[in-house]
Protein backbone atom coordinates (compact mmCIF):
# COMPACT_ATOMS: atom_id res chain seq x y z
CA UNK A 1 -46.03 -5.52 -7.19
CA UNK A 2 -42.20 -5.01 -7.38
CA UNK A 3 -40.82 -2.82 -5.46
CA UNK A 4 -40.56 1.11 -6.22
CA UNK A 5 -37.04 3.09 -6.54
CA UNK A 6 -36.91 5.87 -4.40
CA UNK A 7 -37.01 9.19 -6.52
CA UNK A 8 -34.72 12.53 -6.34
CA UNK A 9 -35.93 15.32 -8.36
CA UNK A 10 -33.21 18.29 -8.69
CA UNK A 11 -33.80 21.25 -9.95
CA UNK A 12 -31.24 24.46 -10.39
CA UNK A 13 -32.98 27.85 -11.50
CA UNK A 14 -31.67 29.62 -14.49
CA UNK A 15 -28.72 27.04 -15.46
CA UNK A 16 -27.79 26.76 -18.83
CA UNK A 17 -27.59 23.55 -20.88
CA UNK A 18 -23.96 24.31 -22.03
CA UNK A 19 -22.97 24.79 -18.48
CA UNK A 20 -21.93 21.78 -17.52
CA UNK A 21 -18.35 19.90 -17.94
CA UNK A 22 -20.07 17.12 -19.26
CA UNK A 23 -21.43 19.39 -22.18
CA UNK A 24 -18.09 20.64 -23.19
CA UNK A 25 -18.07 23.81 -21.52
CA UNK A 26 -14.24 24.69 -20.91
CA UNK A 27 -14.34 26.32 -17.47
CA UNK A 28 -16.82 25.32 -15.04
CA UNK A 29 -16.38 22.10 -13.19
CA UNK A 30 -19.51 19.71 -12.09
CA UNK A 31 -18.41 17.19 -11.22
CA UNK A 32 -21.58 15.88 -9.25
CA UNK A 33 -23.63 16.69 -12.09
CA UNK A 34 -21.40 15.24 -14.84
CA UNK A 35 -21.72 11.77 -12.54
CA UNK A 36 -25.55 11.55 -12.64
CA UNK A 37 -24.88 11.69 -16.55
CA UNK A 38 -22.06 9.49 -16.91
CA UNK A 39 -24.37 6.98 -14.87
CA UNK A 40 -27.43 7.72 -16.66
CA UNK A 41 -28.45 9.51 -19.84
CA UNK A 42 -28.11 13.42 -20.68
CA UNK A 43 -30.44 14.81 -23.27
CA UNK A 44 -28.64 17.78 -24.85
CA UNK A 45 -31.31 19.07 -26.55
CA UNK A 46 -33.88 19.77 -23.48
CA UNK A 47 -35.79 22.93 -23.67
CA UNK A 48 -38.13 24.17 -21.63
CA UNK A 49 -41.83 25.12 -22.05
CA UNK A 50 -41.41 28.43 -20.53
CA UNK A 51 -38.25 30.52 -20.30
CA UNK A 52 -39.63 32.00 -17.12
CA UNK A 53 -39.70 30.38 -13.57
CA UNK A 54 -43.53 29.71 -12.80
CA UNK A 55 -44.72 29.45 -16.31
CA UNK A 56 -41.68 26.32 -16.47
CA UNK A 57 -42.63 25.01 -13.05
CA UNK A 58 -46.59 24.68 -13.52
CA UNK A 59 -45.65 22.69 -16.84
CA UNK A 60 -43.35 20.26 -14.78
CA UNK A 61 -45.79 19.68 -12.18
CA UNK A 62 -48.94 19.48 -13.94
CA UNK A 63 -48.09 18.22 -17.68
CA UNK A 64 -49.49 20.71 -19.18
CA UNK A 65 -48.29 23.26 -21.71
CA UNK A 66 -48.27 27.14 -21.00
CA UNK A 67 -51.21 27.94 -22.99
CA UNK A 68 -53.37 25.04 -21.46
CA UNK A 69 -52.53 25.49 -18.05
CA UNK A 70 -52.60 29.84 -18.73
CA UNK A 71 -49.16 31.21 -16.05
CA UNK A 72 -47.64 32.92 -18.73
CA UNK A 73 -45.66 34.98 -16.21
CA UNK A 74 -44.19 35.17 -12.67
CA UNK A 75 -48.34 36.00 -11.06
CA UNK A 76 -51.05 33.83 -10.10
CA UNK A 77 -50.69 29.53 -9.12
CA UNK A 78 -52.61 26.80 -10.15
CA UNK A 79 -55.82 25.60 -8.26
CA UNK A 80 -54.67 23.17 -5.30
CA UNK A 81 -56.67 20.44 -6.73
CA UNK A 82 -55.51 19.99 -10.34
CA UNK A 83 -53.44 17.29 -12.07
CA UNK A 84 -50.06 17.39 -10.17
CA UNK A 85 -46.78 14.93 -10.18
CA UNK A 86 -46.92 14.64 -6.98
CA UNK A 87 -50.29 13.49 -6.10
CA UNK A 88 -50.01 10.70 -8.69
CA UNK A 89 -46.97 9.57 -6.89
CA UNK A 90 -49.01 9.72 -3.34
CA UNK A 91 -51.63 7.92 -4.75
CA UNK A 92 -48.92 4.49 -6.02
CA UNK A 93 -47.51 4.92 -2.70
CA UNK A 94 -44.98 7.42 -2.06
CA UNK A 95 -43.84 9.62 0.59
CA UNK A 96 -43.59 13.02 -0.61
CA UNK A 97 -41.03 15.61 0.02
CA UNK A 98 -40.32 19.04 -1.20
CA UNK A 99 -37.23 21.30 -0.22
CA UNK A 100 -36.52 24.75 -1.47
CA UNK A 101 -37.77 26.53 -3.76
CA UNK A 102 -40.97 25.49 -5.91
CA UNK A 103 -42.54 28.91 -7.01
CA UNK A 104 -45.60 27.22 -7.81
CA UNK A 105 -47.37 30.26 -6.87
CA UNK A 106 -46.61 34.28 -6.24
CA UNK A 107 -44.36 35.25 -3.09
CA UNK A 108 -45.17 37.94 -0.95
CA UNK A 109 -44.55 39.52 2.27
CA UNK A 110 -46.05 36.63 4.31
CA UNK A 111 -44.25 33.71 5.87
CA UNK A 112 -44.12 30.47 3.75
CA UNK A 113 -45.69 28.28 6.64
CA UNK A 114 -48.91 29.89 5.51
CA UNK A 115 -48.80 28.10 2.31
CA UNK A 116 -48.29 24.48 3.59
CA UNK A 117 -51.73 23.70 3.05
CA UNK A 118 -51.54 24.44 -0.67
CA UNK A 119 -48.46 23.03 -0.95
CA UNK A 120 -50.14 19.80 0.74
CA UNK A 121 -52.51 20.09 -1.86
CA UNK A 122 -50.30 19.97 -4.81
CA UNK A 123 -49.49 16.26 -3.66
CA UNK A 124 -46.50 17.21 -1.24
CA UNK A 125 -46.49 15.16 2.51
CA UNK A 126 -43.31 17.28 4.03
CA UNK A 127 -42.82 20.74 2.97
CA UNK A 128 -39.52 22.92 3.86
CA UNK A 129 -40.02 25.66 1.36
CA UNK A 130 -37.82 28.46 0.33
CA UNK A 131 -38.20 31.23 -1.80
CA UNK A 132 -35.52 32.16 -5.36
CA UNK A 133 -33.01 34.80 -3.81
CA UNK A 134 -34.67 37.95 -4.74
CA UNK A 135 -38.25 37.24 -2.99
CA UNK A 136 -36.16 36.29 0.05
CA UNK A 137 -35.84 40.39 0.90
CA UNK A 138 -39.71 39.96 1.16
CA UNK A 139 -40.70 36.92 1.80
CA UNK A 140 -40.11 34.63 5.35
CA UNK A 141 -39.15 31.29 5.47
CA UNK A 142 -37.50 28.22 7.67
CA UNK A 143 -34.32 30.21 6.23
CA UNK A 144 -34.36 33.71 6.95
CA UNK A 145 -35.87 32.04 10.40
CA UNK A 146 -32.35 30.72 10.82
CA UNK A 147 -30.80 33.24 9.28
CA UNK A 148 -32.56 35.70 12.10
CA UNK A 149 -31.22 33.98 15.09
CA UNK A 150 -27.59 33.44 13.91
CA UNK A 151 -28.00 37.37 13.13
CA UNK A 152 -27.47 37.18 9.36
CA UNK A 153 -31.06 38.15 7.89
CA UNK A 154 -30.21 42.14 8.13
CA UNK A 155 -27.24 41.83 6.09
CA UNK A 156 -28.51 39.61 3.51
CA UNK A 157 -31.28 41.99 2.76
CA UNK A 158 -29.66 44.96 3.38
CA UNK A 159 -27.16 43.60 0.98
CA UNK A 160 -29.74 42.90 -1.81
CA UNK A 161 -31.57 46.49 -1.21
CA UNK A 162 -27.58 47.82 -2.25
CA UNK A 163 -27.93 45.55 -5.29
CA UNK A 164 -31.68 46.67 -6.71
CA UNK A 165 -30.11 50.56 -5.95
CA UNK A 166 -27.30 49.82 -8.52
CA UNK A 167 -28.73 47.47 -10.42
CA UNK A 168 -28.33 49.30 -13.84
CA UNK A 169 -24.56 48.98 -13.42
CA UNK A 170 -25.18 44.88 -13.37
CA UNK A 171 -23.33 44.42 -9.47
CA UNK A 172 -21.23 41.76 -8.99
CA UNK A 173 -19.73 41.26 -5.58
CA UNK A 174 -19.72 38.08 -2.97
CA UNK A 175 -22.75 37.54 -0.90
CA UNK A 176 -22.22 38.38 2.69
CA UNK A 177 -22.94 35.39 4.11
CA UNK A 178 -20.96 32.42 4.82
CA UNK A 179 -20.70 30.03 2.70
CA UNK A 180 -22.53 27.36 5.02
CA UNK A 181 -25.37 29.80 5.19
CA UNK A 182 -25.64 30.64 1.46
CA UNK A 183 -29.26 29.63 0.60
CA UNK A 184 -28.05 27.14 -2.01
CA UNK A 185 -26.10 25.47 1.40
CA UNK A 186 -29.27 25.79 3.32
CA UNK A 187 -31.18 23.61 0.35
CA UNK A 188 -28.81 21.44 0.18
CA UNK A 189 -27.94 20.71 4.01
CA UNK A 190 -31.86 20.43 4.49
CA UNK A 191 -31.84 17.36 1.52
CA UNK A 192 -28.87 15.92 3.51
CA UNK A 193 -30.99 16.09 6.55
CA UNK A 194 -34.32 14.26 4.89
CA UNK A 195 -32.00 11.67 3.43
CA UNK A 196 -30.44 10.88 6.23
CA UNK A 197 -33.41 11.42 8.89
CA UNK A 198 -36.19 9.59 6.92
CA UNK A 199 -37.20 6.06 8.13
CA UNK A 200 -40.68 5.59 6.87
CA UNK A 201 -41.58 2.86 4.81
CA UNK A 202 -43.02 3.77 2.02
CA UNK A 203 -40.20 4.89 -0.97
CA UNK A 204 -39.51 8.71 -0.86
CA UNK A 205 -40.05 10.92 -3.68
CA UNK A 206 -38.20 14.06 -2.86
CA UNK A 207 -37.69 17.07 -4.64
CA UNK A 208 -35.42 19.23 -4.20
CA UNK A 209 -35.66 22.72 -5.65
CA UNK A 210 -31.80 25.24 -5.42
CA UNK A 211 -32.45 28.93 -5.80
CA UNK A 212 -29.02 29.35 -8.02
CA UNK A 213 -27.81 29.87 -9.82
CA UNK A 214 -30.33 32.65 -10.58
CA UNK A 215 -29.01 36.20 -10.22
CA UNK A 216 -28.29 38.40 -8.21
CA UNK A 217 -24.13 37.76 -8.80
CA UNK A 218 -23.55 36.99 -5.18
CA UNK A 219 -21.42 33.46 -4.96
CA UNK A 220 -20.44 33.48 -1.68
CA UNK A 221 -16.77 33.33 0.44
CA UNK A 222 -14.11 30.71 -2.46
CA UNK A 223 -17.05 30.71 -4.95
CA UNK A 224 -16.74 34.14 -5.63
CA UNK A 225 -13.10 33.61 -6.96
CA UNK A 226 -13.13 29.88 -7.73
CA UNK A 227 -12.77 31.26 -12.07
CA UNK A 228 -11.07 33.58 -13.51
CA UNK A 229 -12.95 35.87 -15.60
CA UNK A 230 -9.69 36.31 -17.73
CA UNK A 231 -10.33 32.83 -18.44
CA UNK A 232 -14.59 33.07 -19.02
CA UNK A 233 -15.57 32.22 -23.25
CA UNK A 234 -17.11 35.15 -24.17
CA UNK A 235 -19.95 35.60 -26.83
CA UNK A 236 -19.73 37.76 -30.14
CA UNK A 237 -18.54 41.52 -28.38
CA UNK A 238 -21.17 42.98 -30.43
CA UNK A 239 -24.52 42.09 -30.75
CA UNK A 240 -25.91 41.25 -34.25
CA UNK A 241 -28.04 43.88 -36.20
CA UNK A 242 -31.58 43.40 -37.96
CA UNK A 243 -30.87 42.61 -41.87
CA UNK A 244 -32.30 44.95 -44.55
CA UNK A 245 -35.15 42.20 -44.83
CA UNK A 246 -35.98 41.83 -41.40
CA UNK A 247 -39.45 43.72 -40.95
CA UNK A 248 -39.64 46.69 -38.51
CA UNK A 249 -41.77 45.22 -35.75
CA UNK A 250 -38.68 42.67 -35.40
CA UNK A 251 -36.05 44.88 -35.99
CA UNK A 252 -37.50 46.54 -32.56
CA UNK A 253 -37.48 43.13 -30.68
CA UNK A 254 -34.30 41.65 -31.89
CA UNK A 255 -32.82 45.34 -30.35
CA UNK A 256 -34.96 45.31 -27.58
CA UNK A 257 -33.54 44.64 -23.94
CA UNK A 258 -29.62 45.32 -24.28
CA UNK A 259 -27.89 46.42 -21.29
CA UNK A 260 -25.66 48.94 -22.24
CA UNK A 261 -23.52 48.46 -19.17
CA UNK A 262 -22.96 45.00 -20.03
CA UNK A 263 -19.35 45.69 -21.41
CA UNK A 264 -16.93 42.63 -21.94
CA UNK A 265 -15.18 43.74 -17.97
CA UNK A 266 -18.67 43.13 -16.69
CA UNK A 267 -20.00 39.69 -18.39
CA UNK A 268 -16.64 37.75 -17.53
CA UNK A 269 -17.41 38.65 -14.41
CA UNK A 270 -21.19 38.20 -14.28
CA UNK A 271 -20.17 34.93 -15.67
CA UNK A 272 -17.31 34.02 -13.74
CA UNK A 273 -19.91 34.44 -10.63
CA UNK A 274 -22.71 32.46 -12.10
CA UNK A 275 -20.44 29.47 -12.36
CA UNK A 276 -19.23 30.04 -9.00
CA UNK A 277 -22.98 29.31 -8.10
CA UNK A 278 -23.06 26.45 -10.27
CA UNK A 279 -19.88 24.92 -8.45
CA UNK A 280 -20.93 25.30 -5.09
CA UNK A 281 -24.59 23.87 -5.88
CA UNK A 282 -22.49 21.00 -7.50
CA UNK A 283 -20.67 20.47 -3.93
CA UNK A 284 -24.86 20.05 -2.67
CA UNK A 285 -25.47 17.26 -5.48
CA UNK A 286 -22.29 15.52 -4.24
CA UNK A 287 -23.20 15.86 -0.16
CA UNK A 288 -27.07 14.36 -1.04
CA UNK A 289 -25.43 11.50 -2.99
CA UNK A 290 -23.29 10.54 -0.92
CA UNK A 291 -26.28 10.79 1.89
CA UNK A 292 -28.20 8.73 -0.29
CA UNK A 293 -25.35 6.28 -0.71
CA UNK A 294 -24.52 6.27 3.08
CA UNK A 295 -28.80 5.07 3.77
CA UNK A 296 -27.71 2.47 0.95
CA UNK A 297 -30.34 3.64 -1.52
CA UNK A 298 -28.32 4.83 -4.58
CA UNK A 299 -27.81 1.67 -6.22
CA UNK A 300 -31.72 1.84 -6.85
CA UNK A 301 -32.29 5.23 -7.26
CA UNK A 302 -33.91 7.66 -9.68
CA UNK A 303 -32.93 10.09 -10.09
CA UNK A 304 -34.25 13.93 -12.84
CA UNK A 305 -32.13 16.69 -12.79
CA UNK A 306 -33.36 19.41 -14.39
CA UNK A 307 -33.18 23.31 -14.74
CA UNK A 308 -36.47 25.52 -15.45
CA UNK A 309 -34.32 27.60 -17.78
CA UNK A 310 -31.46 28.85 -19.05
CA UNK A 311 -29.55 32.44 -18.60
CA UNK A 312 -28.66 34.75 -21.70
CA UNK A 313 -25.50 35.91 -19.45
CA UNK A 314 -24.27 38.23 -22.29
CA UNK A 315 -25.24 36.78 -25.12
CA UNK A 316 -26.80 38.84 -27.56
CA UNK A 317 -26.10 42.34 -25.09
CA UNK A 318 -28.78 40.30 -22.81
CA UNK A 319 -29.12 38.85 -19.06
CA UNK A 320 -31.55 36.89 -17.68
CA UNK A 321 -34.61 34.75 -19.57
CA UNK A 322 -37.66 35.46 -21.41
CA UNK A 323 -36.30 35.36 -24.34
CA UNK A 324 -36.28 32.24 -27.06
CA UNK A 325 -32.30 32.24 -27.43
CA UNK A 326 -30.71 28.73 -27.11
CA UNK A 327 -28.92 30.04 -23.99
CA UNK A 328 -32.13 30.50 -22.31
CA UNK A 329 -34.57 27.75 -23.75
CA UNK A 330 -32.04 24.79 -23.51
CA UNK A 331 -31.71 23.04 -20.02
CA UNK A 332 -29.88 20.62 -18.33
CA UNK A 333 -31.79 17.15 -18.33
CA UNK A 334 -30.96 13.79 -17.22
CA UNK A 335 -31.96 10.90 -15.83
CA UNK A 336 -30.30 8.22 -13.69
CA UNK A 337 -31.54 4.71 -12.74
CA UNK A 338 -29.14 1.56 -12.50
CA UNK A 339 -30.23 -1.51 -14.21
CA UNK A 340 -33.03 0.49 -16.20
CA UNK A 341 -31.43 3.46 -17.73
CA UNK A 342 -27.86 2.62 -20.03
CA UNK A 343 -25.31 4.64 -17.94
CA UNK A 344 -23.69 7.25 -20.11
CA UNK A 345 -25.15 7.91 -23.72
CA UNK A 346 -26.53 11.24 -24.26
CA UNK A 347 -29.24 12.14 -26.58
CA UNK A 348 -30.17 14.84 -28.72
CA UNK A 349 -34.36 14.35 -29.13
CA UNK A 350 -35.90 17.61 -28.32
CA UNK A 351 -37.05 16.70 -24.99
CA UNK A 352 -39.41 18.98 -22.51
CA UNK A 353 -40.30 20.02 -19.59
CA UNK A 354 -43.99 18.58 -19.42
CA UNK A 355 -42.15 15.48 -20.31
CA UNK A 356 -40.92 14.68 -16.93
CA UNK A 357 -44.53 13.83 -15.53
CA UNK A 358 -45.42 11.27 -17.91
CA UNK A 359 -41.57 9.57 -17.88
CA UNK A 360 -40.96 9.42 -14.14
CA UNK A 361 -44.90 8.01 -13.63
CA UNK A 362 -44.29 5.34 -16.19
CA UNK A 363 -40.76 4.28 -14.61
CA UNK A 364 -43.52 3.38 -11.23
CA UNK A 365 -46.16 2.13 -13.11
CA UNK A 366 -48.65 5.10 -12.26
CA UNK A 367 -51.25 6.04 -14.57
CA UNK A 368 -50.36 9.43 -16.75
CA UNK A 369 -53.34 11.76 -16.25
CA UNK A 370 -55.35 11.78 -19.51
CA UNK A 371 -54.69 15.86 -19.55
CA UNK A 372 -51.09 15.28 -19.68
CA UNK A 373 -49.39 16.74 -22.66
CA UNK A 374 -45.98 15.87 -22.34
CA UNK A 375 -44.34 12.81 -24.27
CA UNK A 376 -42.75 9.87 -21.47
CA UNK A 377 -38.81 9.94 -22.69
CA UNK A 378 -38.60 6.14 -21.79
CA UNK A 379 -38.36 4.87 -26.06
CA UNK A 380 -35.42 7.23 -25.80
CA UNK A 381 -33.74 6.12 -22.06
CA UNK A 382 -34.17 2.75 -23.45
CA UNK A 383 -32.88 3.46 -27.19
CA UNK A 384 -30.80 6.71 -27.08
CA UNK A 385 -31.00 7.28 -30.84
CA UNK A 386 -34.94 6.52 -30.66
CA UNK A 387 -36.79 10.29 -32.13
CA UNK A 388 -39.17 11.54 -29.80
CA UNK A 389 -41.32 14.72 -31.59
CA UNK A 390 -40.21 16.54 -34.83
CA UNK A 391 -41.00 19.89 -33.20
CA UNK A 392 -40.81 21.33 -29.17
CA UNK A 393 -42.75 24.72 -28.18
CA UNK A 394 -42.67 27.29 -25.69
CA UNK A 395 -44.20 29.95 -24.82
CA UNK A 396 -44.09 33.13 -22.39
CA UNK A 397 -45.43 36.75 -21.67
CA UNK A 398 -42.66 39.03 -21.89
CA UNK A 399 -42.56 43.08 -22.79
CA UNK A 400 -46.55 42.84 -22.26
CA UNK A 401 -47.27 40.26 -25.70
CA UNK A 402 -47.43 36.57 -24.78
CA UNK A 403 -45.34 34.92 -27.50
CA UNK A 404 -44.73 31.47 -28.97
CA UNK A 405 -41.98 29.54 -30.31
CA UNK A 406 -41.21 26.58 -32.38
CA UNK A 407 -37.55 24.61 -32.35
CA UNK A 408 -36.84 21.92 -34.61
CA UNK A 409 -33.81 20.18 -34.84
CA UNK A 410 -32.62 22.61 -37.66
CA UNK A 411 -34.86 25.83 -37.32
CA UNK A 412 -36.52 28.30 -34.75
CA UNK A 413 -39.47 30.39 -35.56
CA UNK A 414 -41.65 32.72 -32.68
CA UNK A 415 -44.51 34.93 -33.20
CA UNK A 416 -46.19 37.42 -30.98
CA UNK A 417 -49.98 37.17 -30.05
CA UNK A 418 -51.03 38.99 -32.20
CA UNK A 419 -49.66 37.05 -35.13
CA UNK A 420 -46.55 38.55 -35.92
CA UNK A 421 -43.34 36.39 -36.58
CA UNK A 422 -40.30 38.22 -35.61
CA UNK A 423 -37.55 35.56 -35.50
CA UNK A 424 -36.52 32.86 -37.38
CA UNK A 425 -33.17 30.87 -37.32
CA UNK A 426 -31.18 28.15 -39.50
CA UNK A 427 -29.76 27.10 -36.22
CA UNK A 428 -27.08 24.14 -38.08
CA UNK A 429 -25.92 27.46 -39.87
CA UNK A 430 -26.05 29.66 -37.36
CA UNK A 431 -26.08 28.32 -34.05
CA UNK A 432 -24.96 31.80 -32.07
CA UNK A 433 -28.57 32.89 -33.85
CA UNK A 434 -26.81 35.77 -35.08
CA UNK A 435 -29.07 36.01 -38.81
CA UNK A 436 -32.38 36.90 -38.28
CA UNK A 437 -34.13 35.21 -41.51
CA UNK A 438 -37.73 36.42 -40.92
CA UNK A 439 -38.83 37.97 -43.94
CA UNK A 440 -36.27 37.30 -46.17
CA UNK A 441 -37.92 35.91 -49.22
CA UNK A 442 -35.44 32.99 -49.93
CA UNK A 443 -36.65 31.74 -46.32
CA UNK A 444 -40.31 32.60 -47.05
CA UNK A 445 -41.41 28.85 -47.58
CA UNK A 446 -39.65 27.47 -44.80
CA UNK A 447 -41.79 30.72 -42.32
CA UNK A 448 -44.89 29.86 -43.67
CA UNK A 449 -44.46 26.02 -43.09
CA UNK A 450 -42.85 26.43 -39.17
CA UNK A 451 -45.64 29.01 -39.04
CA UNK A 452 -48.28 26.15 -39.62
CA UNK A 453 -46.99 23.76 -37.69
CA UNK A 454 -46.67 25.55 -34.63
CA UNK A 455 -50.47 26.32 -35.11
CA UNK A 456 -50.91 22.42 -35.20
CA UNK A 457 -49.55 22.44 -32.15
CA UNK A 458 -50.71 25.12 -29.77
CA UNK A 459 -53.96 26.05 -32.22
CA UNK A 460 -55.00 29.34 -33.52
């Protein structure tokens, strides 16, 4: 059998695809990132299954699709002994690792070492688990262990009970720790430390999982002034209003959720923080490859980055996720592998997030579970203007509904469960998704046939 690359998984929560140098954007630097696509392939047309963390993360690690594997929101976890990546990557031989964050299943006020055996379960040999930044204030972990005898675990909490008190004004402020405490630092030292440590002989598949740059807007010490927020693009100032057409039901949702405290003063600076969280998690992608490259394994190695999803960071009034808007259903994707991936092209087939099971087990020559319903990307990494599907989905609970999309390469069309559409968008026309078609009748035709072939997809 030839011999197996070792495998890096990274994963940032809540980045955007468009935040990235590489995709254009005009003021954030990523350097680190930008390399893994400029030496492999970058599919600019990702989107995830789930615009919401555990929903996303249960479709990565099991293949399956939100309504087949049923975490339509942040509660619950998937039984220990179903289909996972992982597992399948034990079973051809690899060492296991997971750092970070996984949210695989709900935090509480427990200590993560109590969920190593799960974790161990899911198909994972070393576990060094932390939580996203907000369950930190409840939950324990190897970090706030540290944090607690270098005497920083008050203030960080205490800091983040200050934030939840003001949230309605949308805080932005640096974090009070020190940079080389920050929990994206902590992730990213620990992957340094694996890399650098492990001398086992099987390959390593490690994953590596950064809490950022997921709000709160707390870049730490020169990230929380590396941009400008004079300098931030800024979305439409106001947010677009429900056409005479538009039915009532989604007049409601398309003016559902605005923050009226987001005024322009406040999203350049939400903004100008988030990328400071992007930068300094960029810094971490540039310390673990040049670990890698130091224990001479980057010339062979693979390497997914990802993002569960995006962040509406103003757009449309909006922060955070749940929500079908490009800015939070497109993700960073890319894959790196000398010799077997082209280094550089980028694609645009509408790529997902189950889709990373079945293209990292093929690149091995594992089997790819029967159950699995995401798509290997390896036509595409081997032919970058080879089509993949006509049509991606995704789906998610949010305001109490569970709702559904459909994204094609020209249109987007979601309905609620009970039936309802309530948005559809000519997104070559209108790519800020600022004209809510639904219900016009020129567009009627066009509903009716996204309508049935999202019910191809997901069923009635």
């Amino acid at each position: 059998m030839p011999k197996r690359p070792n495998i890096l998984i990274l994963m940032t929560d809540q980045q955007r695809a468009d935040c990235l140098s590489c995709a254009g954007h005009r003021q954030v630097r990523t350097p680190n990132m930008d390399r893994i696509a400029a030496e492999g392939m970058r599919f600019t047309h990702a989107c995830t299954n789930s615009p919401l963390c555990m929903p996303a993360r249960a479709s990565f690690i099991s293949g399956l699709r939100v309504h087949t594997h049923g975490m339509w929101e942040n509660r619950g976890e998937l039984a220990p002994d179903e289909e996972s990546l992982f597992r399948r990557l034990q079973q051809c031989g690899y060492y296991t690792g997971h750092i970070g964050k996984s949210h695989y299943y709900s935090h509480g006020p427990f200590h993560m070492k109590e969920r190593e055996p799960y974790m161990h379960a899911r198909g994972f040999d070393y576990v060094h688990e932390t939580t996203g930044p907000w369950a930190t204030s409840r939950t324990d972990s190897y970090m706030t262990d540290a944090w607690r005898k270098k005497g920083l675990l008050k203030a960080f909490r205490d800091d983040y009970a200050r934030r939840r008190e003001v949230s309605a004004d949308v805080p932005v402020w640096p974090s009070p720790l020190p940079t080389e405490d920050f929990p994206d630092s902590y992730v990213g030292g620990q992957a340094v430390r694996f890399i650098e440590g492990y001398d086992g002989e099987r390959p390593f598949a490690l994953f590596v999982g950064f809490g950022g740059p997921h709000e709160p807007w707390d870049a730490p010490g020169e990230y929380a002034t590396m941009y400008d927020p004079a300098g931030v693009p800024m979305p439409p100032v106001e947010p677009a209003e429900p056409g005479p057409w538009v039915p009532e039901h989604a007049a409601r949702w398309q003016r559902s959720g605005r923050i009226e405290a987001l005024t322009e003063d406040r999203v350049r600076r939400v903004r100008a923080n988030y990328y400071g969280k992007i930068s300094l998690i960029d810094h971490w992608f540039g310390q673990i490859l040049a670990a890698c490259d130091k224990r001479d394994v980057l010339d062979d190695l693979l390497i997914c980055f990802w993002s569960d999803h995006g962040e509406m960071a103003g757009d449309h009034q909006l922060l955070y996720k749940s929500r079908f808007f490009e800015s939070a259903l497109r993700v960073p994707l890319m894959f790196r592998w000398p010799g077997h991936i082209p280094p550089g092209p980028t694609s645009d087939a509408l790529a997902q997030t189950v889709d990373i099971m079945p293209t990292l087990l093929e690149a091995v020559g594992a089997a790819v579970p029967q159950t699995c319903e995401g798509m290997s990307l390896w036509p595409v990494l081997r032919e970058p203007k080879a089509r993949l599907r006509d049509a991606a989905v995704s789906e998610v609970e949010c305001s109490g509904r569970n709702n559904t999309m459909i994204r094609t390469a020209r249109h987007k069309y979601a309905i609620h469960q009970e039936g309802q559409g309530y948005m559809l968008y000519d997104l070559m026309e209108d790519p800020d998704e600022r004209n809510n078609l639904i219900g016009h009748p020129d567009w009627r035709e066009i509903e009716e046939k996204l309508r049935a072939r999202l019910f191809d997809l997901v069923g009635r």
